[in-house]
C-alpha atoms as a PDB file:
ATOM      1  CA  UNK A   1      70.819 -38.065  65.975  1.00  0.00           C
ATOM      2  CA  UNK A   2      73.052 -35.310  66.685  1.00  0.00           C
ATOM      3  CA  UNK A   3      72.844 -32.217  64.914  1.00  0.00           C
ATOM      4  CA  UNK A   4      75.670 -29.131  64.777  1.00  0.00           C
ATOM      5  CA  UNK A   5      75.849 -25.926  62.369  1.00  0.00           C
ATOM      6  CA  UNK A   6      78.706 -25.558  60.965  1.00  0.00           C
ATOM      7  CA  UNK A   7      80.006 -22.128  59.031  1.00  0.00           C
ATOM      8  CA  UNK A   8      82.838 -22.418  56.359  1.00  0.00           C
ATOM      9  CA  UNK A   9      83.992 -20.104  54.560  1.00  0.00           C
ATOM     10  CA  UNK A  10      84.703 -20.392  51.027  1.00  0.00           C
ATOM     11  CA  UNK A  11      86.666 -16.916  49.005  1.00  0.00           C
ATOM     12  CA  UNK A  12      85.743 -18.682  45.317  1.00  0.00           C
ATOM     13  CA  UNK A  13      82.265 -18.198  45.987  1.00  0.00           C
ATOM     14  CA  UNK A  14      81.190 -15.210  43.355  1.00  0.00           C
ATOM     15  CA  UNK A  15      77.650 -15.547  42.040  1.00  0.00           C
ATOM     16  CA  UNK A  16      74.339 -17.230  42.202  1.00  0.00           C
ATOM     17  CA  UNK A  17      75.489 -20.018  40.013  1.00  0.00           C
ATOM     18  CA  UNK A  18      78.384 -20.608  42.767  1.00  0.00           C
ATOM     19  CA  UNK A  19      75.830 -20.738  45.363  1.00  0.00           C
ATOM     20  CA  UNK A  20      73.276 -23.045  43.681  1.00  0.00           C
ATOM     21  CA  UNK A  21      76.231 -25.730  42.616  1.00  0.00           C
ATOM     22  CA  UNK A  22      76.805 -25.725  46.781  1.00  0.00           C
ATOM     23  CA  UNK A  23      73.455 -26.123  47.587  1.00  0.00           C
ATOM     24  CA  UNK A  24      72.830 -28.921  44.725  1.00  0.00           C
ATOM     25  CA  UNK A  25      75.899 -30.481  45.529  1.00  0.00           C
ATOM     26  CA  UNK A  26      75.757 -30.918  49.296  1.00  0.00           C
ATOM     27  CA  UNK A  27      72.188 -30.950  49.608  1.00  0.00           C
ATOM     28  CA  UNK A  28      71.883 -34.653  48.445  1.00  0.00           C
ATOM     29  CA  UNK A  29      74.638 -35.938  50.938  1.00  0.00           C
ATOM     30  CA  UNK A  30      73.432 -38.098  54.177  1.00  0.00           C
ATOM     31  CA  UNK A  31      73.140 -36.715  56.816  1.00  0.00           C
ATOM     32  CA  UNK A  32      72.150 -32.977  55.599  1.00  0.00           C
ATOM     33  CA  UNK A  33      69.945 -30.927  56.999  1.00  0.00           C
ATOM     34  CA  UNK A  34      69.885 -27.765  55.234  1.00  0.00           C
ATOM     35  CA  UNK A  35      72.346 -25.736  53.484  1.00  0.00           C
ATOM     36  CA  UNK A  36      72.677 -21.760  52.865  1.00  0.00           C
ATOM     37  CA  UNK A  37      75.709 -20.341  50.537  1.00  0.00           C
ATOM     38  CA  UNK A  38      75.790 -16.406  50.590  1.00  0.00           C
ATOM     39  CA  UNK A  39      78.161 -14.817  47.674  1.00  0.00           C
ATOM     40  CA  UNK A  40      78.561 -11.865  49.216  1.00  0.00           C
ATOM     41  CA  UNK A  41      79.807 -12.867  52.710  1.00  0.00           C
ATOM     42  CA  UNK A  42      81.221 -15.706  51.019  1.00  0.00           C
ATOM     43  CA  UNK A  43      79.941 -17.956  53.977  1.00  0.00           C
ATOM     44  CA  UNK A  44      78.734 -21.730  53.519  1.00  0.00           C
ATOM     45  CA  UNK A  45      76.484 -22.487  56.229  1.00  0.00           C
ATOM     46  CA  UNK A  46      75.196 -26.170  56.836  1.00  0.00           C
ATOM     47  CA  UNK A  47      73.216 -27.900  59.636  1.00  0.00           C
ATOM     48  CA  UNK A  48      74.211 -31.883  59.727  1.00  0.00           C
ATOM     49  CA  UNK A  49      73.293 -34.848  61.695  1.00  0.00           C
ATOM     50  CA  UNK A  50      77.342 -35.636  62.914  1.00  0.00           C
ATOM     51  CA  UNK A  51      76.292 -39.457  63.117  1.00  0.00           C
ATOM     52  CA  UNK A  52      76.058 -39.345  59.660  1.00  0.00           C
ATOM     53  CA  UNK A  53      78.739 -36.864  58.195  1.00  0.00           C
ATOM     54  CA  UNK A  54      81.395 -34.876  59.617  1.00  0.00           C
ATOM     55  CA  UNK A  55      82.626 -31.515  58.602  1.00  0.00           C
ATOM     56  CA  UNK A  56      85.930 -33.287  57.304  1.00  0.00           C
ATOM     57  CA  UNK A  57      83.816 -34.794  54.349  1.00  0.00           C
ATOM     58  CA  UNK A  58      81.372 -31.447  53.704  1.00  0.00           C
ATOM     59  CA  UNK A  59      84.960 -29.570  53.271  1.00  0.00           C
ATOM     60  CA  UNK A  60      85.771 -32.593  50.868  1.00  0.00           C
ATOM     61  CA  UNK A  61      82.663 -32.169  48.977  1.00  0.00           C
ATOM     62  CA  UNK A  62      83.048 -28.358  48.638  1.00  0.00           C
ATOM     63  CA  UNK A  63      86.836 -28.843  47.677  1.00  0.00           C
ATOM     64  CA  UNK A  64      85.243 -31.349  44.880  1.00  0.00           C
ATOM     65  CA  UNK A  65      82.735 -28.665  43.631  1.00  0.00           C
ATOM     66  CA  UNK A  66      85.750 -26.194  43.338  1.00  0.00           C
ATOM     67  CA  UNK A  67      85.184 -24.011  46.497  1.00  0.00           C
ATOM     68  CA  UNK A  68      87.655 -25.239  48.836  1.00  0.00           C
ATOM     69  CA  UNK A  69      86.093 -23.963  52.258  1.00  0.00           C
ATOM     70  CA  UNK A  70      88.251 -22.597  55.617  1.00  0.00           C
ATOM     71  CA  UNK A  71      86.610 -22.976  59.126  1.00  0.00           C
END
């Protein structure tokens, strides 16, 4: 197991609603350890196991929810 942090950010986050949709929505995905969403700095921060999933497909997932993430 190897984990990493990555932080993406993500300008179409605006509420609590936003940030609970992240969390629900990448939460569930292999390989995901923990995930924090913050509306005001507009930052998506998730801790991953990088056997498992790459940063590639938690950018894919975000772009899915509707917050298409830089970083």
């Amino acid at each position: 197991m190897s984990k990493t942090t990555a932080k993406l950010v993500s300008p179409d986050i605006s509420c609590m609603h936003c940030v609970m949709t992240i969390k629900n929505g990448l939460g569930p995905m292999e390989g995901i350890e923990s995930v924090d969403a913050n509306q005001e700095t507009k930052e998506v921060t998730v801790e991953f196991d990088t056997d498992k999933v790459g940063v590639d497909d938690i950018k894919a997932k975000l772009a899915e929810l509707g917050y298409p993430a830089q970083g």
